[in-house]
PDB file of N, CA and C in Angstrom:
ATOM      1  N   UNK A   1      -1.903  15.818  -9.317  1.00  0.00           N
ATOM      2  CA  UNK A   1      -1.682  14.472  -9.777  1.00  0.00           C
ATOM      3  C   UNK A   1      -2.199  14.354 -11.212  1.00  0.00           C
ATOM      4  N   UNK A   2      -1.492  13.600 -12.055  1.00  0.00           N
ATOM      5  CA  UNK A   2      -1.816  13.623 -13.914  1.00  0.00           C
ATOM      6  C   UNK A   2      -2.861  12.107 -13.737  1.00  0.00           C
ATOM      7  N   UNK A   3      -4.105  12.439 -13.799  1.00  0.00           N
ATOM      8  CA  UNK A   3      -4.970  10.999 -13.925  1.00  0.00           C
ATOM      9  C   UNK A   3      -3.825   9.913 -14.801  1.00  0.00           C
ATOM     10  N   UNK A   4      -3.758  10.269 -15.671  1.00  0.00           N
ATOM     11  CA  UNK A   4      -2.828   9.786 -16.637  1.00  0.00           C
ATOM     12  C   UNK A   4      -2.179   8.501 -16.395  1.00  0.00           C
ATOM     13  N   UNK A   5      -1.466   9.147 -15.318  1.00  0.00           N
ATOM     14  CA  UNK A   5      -0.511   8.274 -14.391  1.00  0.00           C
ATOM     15  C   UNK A   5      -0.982   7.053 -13.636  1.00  0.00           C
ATOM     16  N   UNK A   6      -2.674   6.875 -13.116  1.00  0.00           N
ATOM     17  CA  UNK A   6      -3.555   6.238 -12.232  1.00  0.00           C
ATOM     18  C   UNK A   6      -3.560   5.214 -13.673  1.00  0.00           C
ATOM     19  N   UNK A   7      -3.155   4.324 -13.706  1.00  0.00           N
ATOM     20  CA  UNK A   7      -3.465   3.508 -14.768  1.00  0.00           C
ATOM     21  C   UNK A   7      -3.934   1.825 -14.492  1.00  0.00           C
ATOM     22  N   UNK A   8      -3.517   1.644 -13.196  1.00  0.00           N
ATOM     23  CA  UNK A   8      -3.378   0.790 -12.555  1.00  0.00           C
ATOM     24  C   UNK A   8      -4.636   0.315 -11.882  1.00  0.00           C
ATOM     25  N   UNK A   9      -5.551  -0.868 -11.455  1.00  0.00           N
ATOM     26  CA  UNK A   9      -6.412  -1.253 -10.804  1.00  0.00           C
ATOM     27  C   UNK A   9      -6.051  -1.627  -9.383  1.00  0.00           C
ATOM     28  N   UNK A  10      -6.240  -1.500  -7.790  1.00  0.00           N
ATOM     29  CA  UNK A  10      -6.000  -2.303  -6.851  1.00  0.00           C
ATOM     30  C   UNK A  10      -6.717  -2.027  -6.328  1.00  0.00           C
ATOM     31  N   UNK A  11      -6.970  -3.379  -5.194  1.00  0.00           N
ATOM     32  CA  UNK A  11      -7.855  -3.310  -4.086  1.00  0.00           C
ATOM     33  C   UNK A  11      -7.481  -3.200  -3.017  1.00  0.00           C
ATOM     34  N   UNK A  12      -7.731  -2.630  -2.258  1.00  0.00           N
ATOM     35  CA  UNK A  12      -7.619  -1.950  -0.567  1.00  0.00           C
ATOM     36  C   UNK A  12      -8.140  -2.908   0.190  1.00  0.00           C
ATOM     37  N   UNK A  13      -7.238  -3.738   0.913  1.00  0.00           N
ATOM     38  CA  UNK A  13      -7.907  -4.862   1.606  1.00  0.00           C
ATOM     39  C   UNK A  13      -8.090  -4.580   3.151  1.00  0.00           C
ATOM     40  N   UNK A  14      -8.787  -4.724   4.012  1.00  0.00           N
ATOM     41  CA  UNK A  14      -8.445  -4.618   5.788  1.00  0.00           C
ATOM     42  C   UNK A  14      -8.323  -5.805   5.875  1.00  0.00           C
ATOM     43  N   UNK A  15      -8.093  -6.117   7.603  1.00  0.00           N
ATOM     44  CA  UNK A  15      -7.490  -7.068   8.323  1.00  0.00           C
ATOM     45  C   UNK A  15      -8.669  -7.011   9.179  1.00  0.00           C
ATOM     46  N   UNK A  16      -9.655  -8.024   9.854  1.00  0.00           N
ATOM     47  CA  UNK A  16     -10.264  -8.527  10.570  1.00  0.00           C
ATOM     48  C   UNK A  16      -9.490  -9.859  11.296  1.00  0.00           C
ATOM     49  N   UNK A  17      -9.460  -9.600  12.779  1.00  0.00           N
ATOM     50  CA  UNK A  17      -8.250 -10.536  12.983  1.00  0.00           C
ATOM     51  C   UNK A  17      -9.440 -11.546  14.164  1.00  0.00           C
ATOM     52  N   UNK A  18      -9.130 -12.535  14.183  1.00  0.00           N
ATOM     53  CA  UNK A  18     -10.200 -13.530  14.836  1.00  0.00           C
ATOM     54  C   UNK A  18      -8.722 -14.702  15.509  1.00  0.00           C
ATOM     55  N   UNK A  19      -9.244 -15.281  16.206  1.00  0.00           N
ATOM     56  CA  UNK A  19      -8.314 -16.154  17.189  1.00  0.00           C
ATOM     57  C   UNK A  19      -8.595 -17.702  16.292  1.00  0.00           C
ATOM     58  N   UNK A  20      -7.764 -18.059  16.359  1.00  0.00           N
ATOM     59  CA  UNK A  20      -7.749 -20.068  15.827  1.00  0.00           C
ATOM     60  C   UNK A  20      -7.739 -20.906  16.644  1.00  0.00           C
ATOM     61  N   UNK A  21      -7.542 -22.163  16.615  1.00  0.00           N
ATOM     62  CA  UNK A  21      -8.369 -22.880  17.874  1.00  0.00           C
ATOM     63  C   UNK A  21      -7.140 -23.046  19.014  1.00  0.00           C
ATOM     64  N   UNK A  22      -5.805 -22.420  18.414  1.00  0.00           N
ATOM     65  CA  UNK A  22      -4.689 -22.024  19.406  1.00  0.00           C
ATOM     66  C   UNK A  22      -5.087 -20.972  20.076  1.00  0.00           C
ATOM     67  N   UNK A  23      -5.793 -20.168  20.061  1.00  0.00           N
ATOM     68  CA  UNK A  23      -5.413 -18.576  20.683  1.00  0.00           C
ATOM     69  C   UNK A  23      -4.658 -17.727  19.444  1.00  0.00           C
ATOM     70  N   UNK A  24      -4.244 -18.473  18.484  1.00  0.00           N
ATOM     71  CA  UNK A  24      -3.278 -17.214  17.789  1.00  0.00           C
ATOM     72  C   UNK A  24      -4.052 -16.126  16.817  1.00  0.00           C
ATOM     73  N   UNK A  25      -3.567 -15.235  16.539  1.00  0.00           N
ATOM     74  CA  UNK A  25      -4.499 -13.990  15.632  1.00  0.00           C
ATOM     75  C   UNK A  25      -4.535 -14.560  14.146  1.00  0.00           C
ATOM     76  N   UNK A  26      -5.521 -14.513  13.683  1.00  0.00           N
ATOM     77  CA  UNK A  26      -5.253 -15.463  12.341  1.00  0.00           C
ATOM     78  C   UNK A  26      -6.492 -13.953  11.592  1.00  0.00           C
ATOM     79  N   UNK A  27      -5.642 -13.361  10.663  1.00  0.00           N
ATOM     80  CA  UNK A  27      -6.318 -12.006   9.859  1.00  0.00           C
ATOM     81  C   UNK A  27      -7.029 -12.696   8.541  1.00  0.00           C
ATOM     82  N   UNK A  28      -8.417 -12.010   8.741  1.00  0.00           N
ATOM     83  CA  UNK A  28      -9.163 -12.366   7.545  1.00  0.00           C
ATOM     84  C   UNK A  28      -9.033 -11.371   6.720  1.00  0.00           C
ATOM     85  N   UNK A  29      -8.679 -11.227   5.821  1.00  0.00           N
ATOM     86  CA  UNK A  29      -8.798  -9.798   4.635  1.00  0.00           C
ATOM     87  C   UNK A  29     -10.073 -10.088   3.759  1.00  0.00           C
ATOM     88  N   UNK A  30     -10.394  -8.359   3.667  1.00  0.00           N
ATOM     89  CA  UNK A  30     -11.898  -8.296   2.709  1.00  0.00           C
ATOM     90  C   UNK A  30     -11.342  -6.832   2.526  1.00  0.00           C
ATOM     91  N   UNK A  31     -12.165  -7.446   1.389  1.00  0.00           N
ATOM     92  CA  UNK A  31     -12.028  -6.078   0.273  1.00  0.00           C
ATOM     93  C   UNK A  31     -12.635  -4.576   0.939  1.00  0.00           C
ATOM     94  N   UNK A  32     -11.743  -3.719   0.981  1.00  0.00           N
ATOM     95  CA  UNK A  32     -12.510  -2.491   1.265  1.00  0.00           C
ATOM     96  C   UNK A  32     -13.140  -1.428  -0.142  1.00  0.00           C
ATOM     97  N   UNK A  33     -12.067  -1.199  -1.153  1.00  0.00           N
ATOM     98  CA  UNK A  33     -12.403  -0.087  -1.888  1.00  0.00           C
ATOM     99  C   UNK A  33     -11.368  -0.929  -3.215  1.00  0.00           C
ATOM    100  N   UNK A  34     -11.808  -0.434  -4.421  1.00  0.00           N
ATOM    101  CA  UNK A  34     -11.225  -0.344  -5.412  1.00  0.00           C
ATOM    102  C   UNK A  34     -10.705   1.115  -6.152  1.00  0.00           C
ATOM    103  N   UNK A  35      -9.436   0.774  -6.562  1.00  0.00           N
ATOM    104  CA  UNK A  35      -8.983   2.300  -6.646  1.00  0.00           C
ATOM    105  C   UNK A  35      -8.102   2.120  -8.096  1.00  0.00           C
ATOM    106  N   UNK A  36      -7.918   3.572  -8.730  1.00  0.00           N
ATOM    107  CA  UNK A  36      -6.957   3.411  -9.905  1.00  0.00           C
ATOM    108  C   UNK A  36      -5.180   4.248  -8.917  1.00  0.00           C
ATOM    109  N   UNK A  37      -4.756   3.518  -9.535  1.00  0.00           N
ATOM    110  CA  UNK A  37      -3.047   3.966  -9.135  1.00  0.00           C
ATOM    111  C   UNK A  37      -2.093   3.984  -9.749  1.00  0.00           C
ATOM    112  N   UNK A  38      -0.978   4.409  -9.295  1.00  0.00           N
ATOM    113  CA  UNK A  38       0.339   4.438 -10.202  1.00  0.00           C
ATOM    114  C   UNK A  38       1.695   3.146  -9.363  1.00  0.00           C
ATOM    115  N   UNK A  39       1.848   2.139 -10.103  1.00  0.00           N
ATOM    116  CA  UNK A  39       3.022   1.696  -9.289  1.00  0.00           C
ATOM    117  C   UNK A  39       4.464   1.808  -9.868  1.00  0.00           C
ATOM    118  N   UNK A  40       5.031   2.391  -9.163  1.00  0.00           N
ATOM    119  CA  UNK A  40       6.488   2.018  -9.627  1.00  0.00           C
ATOM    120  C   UNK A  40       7.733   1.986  -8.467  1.00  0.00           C
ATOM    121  N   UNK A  41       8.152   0.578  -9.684  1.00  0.00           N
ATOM    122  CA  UNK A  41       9.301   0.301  -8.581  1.00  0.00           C
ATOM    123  C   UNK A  41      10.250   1.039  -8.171  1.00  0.00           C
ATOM    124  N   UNK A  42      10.799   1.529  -7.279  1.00  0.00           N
ATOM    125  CA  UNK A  42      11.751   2.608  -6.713  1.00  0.00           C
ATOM    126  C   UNK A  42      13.456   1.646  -7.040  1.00  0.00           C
ATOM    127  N   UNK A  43      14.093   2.406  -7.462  1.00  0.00           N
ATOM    128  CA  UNK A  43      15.668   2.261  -8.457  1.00  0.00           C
ATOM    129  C   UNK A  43      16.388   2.881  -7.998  1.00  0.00           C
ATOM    130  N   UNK A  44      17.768   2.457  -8.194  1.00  0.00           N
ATOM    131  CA  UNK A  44      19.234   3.122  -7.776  1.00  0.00           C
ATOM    132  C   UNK A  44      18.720   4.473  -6.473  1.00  0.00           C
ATOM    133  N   UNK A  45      18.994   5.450  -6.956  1.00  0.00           N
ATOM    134  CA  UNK A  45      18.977   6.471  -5.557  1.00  0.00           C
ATOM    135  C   UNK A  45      17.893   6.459  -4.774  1.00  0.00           C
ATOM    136  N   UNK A  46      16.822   6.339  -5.097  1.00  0.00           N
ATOM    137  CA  UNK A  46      15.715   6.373  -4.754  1.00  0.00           C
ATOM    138  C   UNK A  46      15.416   4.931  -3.787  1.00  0.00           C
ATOM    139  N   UNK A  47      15.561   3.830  -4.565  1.00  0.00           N
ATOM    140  CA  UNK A  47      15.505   2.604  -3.193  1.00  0.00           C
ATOM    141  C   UNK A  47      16.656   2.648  -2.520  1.00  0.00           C
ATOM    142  N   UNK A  48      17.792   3.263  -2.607  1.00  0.00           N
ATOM    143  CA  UNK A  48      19.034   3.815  -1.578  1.00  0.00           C
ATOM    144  C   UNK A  48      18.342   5.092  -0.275  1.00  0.00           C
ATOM    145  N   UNK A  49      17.664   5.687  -0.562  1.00  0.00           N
ATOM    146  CA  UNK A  49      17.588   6.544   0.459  1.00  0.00           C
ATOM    147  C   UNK A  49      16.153   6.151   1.378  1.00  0.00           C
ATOM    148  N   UNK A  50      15.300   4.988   0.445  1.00  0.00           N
ATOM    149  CA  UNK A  50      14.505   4.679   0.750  1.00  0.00           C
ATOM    150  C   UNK A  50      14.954   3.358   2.075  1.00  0.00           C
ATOM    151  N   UNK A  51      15.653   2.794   1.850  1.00  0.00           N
ATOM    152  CA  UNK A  51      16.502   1.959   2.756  1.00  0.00           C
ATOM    153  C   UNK A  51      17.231   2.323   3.887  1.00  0.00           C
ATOM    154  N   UNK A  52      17.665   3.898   3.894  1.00  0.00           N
ATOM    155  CA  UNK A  52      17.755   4.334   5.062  1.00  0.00           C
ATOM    156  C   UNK A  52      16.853   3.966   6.498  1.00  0.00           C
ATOM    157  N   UNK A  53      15.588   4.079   5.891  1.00  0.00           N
ATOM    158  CA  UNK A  53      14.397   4.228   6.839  1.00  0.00           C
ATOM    159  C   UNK A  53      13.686   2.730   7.353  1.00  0.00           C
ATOM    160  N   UNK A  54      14.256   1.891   6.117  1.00  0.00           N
ATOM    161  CA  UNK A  54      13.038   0.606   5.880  1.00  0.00           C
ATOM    162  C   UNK A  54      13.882  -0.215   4.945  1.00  0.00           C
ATOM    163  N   UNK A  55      14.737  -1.412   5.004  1.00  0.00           N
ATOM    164  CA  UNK A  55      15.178  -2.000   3.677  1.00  0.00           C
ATOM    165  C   UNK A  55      14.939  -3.160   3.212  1.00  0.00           C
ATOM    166  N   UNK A  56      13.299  -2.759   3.286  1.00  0.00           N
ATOM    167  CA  UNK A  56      12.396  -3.483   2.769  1.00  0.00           C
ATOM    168  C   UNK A  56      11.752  -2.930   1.623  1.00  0.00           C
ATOM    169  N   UNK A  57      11.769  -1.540   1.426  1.00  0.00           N
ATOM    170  CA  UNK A  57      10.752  -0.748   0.637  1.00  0.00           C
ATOM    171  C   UNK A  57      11.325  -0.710  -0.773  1.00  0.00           C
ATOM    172  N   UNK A  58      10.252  -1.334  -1.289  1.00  0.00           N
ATOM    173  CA  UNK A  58      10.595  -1.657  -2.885  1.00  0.00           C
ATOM    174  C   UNK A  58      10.110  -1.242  -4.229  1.00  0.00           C
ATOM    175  N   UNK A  59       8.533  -0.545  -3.328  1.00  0.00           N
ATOM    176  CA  UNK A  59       7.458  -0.401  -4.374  1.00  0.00           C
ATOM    177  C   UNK A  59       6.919   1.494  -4.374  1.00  0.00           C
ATOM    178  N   UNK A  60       6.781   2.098  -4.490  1.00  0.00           N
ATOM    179  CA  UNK A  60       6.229   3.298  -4.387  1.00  0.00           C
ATOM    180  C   UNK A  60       4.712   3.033  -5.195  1.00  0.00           C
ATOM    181  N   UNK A  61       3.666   3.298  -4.567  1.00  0.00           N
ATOM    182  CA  UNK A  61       2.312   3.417  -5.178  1.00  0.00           C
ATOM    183  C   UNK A  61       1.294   4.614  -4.806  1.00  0.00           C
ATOM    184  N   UNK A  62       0.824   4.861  -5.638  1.00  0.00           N
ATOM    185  CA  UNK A  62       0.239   6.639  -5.822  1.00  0.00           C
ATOM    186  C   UNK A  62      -1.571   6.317  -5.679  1.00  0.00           C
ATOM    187  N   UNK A  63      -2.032   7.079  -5.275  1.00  0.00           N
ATOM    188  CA  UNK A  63      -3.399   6.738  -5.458  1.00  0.00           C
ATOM    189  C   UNK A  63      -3.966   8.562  -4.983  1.00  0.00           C
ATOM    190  N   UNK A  64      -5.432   8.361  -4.821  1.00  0.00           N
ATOM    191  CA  UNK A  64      -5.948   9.485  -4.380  1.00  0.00           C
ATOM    192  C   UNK A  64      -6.109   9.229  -3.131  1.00  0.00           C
ATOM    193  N   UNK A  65      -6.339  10.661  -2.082  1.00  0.00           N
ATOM    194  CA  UNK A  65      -6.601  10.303  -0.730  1.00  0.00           C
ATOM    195  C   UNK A  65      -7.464   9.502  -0.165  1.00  0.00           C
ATOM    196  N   UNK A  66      -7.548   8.853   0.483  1.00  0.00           N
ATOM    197  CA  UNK A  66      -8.576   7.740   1.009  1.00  0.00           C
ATOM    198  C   UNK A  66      -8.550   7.272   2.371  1.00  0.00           C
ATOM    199  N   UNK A  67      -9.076   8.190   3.070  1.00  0.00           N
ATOM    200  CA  UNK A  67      -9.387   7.717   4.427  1.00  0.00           C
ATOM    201  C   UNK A  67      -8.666   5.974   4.762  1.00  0.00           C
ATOM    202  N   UNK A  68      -9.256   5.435   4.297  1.00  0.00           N
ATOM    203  CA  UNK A  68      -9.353   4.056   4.764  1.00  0.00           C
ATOM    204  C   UNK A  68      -8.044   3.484   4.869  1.00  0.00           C
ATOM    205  N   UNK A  69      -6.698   4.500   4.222  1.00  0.00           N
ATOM    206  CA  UNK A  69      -5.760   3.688   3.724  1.00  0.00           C
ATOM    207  C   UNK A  69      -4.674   3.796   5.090  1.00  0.00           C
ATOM    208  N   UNK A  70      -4.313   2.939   5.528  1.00  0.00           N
ATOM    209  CA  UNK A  70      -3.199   2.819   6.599  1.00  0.00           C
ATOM    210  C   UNK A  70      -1.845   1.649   6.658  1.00  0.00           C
ATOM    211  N   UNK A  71      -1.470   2.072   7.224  1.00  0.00           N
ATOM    212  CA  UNK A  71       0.034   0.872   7.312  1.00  0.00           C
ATOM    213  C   UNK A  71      -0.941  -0.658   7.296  1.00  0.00           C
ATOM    214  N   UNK A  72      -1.827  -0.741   8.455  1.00  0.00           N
ATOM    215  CA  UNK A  72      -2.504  -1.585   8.551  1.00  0.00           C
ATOM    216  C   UNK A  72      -3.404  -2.547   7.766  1.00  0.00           C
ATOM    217  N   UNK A  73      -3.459  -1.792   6.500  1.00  0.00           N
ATOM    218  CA  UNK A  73      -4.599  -1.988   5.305  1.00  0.00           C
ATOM    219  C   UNK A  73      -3.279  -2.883   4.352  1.00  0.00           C
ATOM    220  N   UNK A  74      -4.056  -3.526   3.053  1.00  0.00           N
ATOM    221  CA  UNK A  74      -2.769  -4.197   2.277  1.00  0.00           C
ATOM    222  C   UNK A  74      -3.204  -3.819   0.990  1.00  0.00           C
ATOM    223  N   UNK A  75      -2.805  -4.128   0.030  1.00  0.00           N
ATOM    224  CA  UNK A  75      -3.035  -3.924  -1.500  1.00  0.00           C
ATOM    225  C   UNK A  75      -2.646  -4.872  -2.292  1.00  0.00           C
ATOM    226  N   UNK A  76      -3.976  -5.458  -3.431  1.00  0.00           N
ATOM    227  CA  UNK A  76      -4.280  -6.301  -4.136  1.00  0.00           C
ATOM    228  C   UNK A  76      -4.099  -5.996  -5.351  1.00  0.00           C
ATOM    229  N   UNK A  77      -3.327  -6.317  -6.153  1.00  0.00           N
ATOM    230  CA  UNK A  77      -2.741  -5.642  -7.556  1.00  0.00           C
ATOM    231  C   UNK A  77      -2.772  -7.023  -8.762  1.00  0.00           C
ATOM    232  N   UNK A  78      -3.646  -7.795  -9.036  1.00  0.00           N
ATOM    233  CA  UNK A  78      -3.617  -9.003  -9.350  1.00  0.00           C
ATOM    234  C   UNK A  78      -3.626  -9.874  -9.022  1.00  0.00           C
ATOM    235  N   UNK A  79      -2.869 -10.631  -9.022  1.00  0.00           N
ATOM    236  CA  UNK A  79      -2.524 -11.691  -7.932  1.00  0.00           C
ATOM    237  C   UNK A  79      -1.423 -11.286  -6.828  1.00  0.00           C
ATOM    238  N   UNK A  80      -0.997 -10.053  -6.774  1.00  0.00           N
ATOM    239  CA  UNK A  80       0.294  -9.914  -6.094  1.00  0.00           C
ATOM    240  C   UNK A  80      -0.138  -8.710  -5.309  1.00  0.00           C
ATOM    241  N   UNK A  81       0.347  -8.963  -3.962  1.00  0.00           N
ATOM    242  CA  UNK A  81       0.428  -8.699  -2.842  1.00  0.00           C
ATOM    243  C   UNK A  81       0.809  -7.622  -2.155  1.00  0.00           C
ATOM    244  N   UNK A  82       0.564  -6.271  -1.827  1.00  0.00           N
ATOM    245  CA  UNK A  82       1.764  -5.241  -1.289  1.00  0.00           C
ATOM    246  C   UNK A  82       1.811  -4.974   0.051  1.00  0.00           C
ATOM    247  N   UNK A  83       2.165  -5.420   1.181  1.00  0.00           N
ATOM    248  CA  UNK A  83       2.506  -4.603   2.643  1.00  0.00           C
ATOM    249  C   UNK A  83       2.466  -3.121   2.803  1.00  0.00           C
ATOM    250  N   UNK A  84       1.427  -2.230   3.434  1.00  0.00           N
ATOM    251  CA  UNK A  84       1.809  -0.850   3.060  1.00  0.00           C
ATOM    252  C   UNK A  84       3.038  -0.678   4.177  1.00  0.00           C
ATOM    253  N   UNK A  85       4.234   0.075   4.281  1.00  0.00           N
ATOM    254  CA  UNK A  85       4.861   0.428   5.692  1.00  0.00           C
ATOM    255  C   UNK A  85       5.058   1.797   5.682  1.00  0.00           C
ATOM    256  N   UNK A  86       4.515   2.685   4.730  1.00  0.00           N
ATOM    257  CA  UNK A  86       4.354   3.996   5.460  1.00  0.00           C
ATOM    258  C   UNK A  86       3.082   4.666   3.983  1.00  0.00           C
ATOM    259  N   UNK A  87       2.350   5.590   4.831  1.00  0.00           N
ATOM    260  CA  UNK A  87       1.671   6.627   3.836  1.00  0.00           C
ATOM    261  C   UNK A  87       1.646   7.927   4.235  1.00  0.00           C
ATOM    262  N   UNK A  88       1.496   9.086   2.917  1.00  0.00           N
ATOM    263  CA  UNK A  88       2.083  10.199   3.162  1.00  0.00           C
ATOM    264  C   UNK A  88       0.855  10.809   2.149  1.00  0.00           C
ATOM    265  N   UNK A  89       0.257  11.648   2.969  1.00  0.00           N
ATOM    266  CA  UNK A  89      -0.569  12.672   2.502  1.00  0.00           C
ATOM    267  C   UNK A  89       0.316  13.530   1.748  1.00  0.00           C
ATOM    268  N   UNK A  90       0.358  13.986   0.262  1.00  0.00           N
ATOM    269  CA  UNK A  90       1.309  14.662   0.098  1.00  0.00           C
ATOM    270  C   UNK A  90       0.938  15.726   0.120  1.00  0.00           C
ATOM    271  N   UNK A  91       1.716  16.604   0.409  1.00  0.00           N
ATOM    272  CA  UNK A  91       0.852  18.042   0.900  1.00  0.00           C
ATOM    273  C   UNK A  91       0.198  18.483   1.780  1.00  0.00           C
ATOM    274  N   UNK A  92      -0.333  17.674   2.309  1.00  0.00           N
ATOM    275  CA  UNK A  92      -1.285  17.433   3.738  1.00  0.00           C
ATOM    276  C   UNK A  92      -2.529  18.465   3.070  1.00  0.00           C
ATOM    277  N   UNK A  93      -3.037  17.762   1.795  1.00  0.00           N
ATOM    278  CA  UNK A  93      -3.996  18.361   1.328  1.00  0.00           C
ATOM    279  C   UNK A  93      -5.179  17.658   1.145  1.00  0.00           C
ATOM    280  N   UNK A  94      -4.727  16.467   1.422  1.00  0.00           N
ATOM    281  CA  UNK A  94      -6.361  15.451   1.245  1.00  0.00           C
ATOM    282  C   UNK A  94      -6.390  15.112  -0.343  1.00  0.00           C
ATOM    283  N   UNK A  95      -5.539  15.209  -1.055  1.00  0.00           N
ATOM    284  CA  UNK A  95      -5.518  14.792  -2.709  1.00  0.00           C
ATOM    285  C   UNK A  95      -5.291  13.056  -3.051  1.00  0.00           C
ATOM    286  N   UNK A  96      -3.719  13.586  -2.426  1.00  0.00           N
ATOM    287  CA  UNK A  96      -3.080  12.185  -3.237  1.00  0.00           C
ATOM    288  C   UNK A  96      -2.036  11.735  -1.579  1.00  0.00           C
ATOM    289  N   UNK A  97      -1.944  10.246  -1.990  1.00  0.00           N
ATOM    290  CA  UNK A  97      -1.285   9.679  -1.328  1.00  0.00           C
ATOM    291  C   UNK A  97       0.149   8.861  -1.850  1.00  0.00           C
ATOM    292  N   UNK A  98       0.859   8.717  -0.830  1.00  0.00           N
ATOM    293  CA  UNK A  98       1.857   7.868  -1.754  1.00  0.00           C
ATOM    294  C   UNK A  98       2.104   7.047  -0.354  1.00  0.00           C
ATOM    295  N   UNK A  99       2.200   6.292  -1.071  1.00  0.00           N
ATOM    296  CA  UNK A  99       2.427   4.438  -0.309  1.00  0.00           C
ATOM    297  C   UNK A  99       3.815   3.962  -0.690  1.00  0.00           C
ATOM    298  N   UNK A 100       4.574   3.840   0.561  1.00  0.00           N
ATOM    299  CA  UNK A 100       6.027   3.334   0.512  1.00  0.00           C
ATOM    300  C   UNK A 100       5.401   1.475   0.460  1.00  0.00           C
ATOM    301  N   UNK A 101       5.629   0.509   0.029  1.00  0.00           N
ATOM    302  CA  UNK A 101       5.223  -0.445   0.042  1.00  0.00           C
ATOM    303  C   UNK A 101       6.464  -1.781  -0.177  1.00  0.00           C
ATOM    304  N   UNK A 102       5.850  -3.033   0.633  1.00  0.00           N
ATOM    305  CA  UNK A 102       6.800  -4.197  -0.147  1.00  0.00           C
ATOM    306  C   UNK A 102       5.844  -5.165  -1.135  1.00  0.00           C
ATOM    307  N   UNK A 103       6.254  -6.080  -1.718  1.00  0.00           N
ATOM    308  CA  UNK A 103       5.919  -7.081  -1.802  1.00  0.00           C
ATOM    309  C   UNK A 103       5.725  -8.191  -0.968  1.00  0.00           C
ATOM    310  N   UNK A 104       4.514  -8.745  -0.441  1.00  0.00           N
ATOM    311  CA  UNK A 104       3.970  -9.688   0.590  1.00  0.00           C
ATOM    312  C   UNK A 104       4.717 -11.279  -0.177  1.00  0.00           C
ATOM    313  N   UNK A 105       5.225 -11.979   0.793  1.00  0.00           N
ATOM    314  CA  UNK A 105       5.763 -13.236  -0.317  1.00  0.00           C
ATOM    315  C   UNK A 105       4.677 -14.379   0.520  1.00  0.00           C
TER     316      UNK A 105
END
């Protein structure tokens, strides 16, 4: 991975999920980790084959490996929002990750 590329600030949020005075799951997010990353939006072939799978997936984001990071976890990029829906050890080396992602509206 080119540090280079990590240019980006986000925060790694979890989900703590607690009940409301319905019974329903109502998720608290807190910050887990701060990380540098790469985002870019996925274009023509690339959000085409990416839509095969998911045609939702809009965002591709790069980071280093990090335990903590799961479908389940979200990402804080400013004020704006990302859904992870898949991550991929690349290499299955414990380096780098890449995050198929949407935008949370």
């Amino acid at each position: 991975m080119q540090t280079g590329k990590l240019r980006h600030r986000v925060t790694i949020e979890t989900a703590t999920e607690s009940l409301d005075s319905y019974g329903h799951p109502d998720p608290t997010w807190t910050s887990a980790v701060v990380v540098w990353a790469s985002i870019e939006p996925l274009a023509g072939v690339e959000l085409l084959r990416a839509q095969e799978v998911n045609a939702e997936i809009s965002i591709r984001i790069r980071i280093r490996y990090h335990a903590s990071v799961t479908p389940r976890a979200r990402l804080k990029f400013g004020s704006r929002y990302f859904e992870i829906l898949s991550v991929a050890n690349l290499e299955e080396r414990g380096r780098e990750m890449e995050l198929l992602c949407r935008e949370a509206v």
